[in-house]
Protein backbone atom coordinates (compact mmCIF):
# COMPACT_ATOMS: atom_id res chain seq x y z
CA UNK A 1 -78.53 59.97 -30.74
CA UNK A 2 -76.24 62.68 -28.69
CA UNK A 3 -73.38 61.36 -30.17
CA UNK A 4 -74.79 61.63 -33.45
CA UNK A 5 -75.90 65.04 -32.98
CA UNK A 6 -72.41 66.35 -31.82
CA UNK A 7 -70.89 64.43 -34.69
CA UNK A 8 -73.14 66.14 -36.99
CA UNK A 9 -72.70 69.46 -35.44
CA UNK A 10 -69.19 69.16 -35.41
CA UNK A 11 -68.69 68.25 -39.28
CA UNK A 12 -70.93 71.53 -40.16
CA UNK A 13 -68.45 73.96 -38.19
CA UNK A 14 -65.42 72.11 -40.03
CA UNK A 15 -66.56 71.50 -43.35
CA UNK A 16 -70.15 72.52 -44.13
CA UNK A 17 -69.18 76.48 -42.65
CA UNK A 18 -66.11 76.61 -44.92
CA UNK A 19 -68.26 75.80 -48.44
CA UNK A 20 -70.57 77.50 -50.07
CA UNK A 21 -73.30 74.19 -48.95
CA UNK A 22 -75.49 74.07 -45.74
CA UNK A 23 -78.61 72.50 -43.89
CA UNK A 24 -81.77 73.85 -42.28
CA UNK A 25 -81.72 72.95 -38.68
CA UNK A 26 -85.11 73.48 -38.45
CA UNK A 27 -85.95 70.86 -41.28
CA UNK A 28 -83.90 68.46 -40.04
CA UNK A 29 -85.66 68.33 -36.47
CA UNK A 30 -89.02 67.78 -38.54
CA UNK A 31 -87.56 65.16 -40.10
CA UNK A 32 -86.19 63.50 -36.88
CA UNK A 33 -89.08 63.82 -35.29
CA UNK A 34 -91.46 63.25 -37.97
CA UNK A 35 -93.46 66.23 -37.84
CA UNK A 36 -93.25 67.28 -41.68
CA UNK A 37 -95.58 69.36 -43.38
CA UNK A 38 -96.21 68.77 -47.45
CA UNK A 39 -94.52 72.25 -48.28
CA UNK A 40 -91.40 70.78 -46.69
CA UNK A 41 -91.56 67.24 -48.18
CA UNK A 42 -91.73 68.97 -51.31
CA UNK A 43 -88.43 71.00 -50.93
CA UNK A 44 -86.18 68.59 -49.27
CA UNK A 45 -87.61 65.87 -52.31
CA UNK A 46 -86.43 68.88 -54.72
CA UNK A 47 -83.22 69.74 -52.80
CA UNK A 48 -82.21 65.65 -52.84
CA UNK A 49 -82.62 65.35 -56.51
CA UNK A 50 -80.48 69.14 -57.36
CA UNK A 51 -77.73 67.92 -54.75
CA UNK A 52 -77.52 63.99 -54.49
CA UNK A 53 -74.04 64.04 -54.93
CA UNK A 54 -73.36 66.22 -52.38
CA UNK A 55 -75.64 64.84 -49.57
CA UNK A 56 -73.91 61.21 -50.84
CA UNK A 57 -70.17 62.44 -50.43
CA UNK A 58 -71.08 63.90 -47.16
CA UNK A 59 -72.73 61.11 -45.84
CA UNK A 60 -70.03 58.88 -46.89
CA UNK A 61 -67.33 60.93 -45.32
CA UNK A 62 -68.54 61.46 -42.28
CA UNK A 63 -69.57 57.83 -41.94
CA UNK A 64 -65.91 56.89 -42.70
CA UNK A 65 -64.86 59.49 -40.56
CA UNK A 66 -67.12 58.26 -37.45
CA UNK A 67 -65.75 54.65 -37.88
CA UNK A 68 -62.14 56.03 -37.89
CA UNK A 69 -62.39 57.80 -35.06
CA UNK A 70 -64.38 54.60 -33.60
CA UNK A 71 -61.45 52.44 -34.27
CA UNK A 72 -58.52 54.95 -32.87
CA UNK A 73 -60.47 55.58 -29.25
CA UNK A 74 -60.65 51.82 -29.01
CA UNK A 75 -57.58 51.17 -29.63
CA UNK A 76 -56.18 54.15 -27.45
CA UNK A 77 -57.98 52.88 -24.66
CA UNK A 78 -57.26 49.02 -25.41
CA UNK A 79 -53.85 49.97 -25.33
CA UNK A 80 -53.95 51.93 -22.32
CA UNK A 81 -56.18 49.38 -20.54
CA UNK A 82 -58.08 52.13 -19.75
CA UNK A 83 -61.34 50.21 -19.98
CA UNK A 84 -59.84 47.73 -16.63
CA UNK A 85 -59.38 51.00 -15.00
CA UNK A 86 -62.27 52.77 -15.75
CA UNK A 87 -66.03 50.96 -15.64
CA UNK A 88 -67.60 53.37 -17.87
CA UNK A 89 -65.39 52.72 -21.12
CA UNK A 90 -65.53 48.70 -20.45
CA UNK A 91 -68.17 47.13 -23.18
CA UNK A 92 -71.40 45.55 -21.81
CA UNK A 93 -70.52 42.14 -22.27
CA UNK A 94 -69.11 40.92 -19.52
CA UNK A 95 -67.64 37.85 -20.90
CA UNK A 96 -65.04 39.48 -23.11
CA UNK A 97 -63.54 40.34 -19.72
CA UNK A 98 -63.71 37.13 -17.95
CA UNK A 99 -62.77 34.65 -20.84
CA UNK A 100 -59.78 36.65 -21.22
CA UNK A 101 -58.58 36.64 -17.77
CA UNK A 102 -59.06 40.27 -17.77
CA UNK A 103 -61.70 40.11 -14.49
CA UNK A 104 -58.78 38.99 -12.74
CA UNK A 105 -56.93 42.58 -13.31
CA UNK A 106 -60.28 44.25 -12.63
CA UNK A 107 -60.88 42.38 -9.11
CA UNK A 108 -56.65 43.81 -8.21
CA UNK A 109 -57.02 47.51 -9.76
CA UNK A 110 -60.69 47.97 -8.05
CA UNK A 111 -58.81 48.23 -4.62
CA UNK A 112 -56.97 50.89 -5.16
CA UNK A 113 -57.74 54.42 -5.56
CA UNK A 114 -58.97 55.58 -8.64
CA UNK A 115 -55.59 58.10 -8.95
CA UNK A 116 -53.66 55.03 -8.26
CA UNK A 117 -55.84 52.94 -10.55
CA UNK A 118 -55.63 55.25 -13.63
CA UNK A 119 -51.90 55.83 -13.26
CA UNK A 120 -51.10 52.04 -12.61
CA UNK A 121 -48.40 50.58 -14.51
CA UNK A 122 -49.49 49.51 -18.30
CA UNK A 123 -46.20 47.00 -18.01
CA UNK A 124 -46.91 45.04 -15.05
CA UNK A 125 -50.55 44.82 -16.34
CA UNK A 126 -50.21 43.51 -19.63
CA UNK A 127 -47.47 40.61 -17.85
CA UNK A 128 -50.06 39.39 -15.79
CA UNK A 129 -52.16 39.30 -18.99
CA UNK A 130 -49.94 37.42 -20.72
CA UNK A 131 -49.62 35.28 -17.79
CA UNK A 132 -53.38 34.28 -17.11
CA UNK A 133 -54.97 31.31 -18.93
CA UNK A 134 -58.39 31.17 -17.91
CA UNK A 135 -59.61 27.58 -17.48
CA UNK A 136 -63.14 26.55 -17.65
CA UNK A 137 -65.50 23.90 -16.49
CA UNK A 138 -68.56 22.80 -17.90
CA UNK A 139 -71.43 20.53 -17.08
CA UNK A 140 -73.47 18.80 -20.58
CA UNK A 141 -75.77 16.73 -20.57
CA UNK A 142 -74.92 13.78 -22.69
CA UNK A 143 -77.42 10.29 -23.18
CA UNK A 144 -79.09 11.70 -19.51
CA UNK A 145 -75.56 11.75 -17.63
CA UNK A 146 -74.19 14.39 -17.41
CA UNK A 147 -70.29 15.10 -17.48
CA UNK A 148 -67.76 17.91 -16.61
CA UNK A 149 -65.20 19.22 -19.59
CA UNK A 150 -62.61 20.86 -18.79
CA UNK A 151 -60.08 22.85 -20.99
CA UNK A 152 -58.13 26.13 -21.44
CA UNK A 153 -59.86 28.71 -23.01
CA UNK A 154 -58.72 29.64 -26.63
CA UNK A 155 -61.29 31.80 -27.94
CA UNK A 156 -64.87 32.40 -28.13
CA UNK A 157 -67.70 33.71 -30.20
CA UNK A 158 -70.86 35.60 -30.11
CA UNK A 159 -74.39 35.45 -31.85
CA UNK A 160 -75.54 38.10 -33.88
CA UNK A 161 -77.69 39.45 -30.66
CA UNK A 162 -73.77 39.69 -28.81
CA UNK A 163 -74.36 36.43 -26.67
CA UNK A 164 -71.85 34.43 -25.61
CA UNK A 165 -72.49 31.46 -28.65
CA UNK A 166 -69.25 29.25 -28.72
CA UNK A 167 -65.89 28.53 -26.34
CA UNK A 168 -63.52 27.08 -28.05
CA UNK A 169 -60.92 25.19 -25.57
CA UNK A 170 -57.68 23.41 -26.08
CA UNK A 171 -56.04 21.15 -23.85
CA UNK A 172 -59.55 19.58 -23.32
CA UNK A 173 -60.55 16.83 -20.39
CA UNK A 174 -63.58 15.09 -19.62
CA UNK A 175 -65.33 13.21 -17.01
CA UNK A 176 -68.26 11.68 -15.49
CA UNK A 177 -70.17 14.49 -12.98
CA UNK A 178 -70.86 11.60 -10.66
CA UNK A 179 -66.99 10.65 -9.83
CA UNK A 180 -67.40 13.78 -7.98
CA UNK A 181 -66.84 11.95 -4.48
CA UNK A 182 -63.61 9.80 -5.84
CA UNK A 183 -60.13 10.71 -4.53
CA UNK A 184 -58.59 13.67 -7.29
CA UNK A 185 -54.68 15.11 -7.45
CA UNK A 186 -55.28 18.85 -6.02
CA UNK A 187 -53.22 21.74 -8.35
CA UNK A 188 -52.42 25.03 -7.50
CA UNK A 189 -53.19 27.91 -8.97
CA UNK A 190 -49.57 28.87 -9.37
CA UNK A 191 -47.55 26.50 -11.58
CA UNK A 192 -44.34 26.29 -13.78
CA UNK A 193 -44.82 25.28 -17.18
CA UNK A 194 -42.91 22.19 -16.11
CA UNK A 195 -45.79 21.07 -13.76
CA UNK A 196 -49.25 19.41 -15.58
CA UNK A 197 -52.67 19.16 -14.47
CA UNK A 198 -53.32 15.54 -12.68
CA UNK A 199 -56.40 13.93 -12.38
CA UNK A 200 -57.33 10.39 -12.47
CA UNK A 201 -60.96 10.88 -13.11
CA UNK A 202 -60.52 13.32 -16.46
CA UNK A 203 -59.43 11.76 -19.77
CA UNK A 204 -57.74 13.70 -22.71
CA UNK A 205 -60.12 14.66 -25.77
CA UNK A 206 -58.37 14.38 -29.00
CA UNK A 207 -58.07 17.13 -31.25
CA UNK A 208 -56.93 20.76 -31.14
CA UNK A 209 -59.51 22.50 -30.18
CA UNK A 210 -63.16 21.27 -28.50
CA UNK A 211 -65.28 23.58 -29.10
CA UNK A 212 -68.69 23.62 -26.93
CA UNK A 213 -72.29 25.57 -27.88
CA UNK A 214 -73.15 27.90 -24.70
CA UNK A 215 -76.89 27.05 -25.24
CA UNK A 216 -75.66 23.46 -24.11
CA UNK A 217 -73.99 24.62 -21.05
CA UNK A 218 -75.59 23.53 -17.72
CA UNK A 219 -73.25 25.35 -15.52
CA UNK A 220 -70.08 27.09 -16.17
CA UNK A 221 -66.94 27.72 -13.28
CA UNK A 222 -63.96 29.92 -14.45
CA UNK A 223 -60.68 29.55 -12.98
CA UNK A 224 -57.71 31.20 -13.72
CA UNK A 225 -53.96 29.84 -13.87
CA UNK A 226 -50.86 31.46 -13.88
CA UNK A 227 -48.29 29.71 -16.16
CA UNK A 228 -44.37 30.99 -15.45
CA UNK A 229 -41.18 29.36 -17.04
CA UNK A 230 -38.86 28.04 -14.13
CA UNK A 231 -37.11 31.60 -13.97
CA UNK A 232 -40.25 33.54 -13.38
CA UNK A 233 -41.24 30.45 -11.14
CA UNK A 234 -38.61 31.03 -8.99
CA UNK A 235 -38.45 34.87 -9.01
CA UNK A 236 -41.85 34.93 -7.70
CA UNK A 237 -41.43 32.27 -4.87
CA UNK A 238 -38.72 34.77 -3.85
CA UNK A 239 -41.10 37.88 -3.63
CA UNK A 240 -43.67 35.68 -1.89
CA UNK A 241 -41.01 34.82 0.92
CA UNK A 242 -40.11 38.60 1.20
CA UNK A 243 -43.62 39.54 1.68
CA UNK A 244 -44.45 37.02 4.42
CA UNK A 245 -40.95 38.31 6.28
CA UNK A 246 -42.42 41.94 5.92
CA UNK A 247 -45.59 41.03 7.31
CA UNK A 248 -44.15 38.93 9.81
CA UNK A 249 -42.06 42.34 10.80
CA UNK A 250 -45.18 44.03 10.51
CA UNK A 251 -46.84 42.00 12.82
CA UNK A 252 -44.32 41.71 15.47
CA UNK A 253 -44.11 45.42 16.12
């Protein structure tokens, strides 16, 4: 509604002020509010019929207007990540954020300071984004036995009511939830693209994509894994060995 009202306000000093065409303020607050007497029902119902074509090509251009200027702040901020910086221009659902692998960012920049945090570097962000393939885990229920899938997330969709509906996955595993106990191949969360995930107990699931209804989900675990070529591999084993020796410095003093 305040948004709406500046919008308004704002196309009446550009456009409205600079025509020979204008509104009653006061009329348009009975209307809002629903507090109209018959004398004024009578003159806006004679004022729509004289100027339909005016109220329509105003209403249409500032309704293409508003959706423009929708569109460019979301992409300015998209591109400045300025939504993983700042909480109050992230969107409400949550899950857009973690099925991206975008938490991840959040969780780093919410240590710093929020000077540091605006001004961090767009760059380094958008590599670790590029970087991050979140990986889920699922428990369904299946004939009463109920079994884990597994499977890198490749998109997902919401209902009409913005829900999380669908997750579609690729590289998709399954298994039994009650070979829990048996002996598994541990992975790190740090691999080359060389290295695969091992696990007896999973078996491949055919097919591109698998994609799962959320209303079927018992329980859901996110985890996210870094994917480097053997270059960026190595590059980053090197900065990891520098940073122990400077702590180790650190420490010693």
């Amino acid at each position: 509604m305040i948004f709406s009202i500046v919008l308004h306000s704002l196309f009446y000093h550009v456009i409205l002020s600079k025509s020979e065409y204008s509104y009653d303020f006061y009329i348009l607050l009975s209307l809002v509010s629903g507090n109209v007497d018959e004398g004024n029902i009578q003159f806006i119902s004679r004022n729509i019929k004289d100027y339909f074509f005016v109220i329509l090509r105003y209403f249409t251009v500032i309704n293409i207007s508003s959706a423009a200027l929708g569109l460019a702040v979301h992409s300015f901020v998209r591109e400045l990540k300025l939504d993983l910086k700042i909480p109050f221009l992230r969107f409400n659902n949550e899950w857009y954020y973690l099925l991206r692998g975008e938490s991840w960012v959040i969780s780093d920049l919410n240590e710093l300071k929020f000077l540091k945090r605006l001004f961090s570097n767009i760059s380094t962000i958008n590599y670790y984004l590029r970087k991050i393939y979140p990986e889920v885990s699922v428990v369904i229920e299946q004939s009463g036995e109920s079994f884990l899938y597994n499977g890198i997330v490749e998109d997902f969709n919401y209902s009409k009511d913005g829900l999380l509906e669908k997750i579609i996955m690729t590289y998709s595993s399954r298994r039994k939830l009650s070979d829990d106990g048996t002996n598994r191949t541990s992975t790190d969360k740090t691999t080359s693209k060389k290295e695969s995930r091992s696990d007896d107990r999973y078996y491949p699931i055919e097919g591109e994509y698998l994609i799962i209804n959320y209303c079927d989900i018992k329980t859901l675990n996110i985890n996210y894994k870094f994917i480097f070529d053997d270059k960026e591999f190595k590059a980053l084993e090197r900065n990891i060995e520098k940073m122990k020796e400077a702590d180790k410095g650190h420490n010693s003093k």
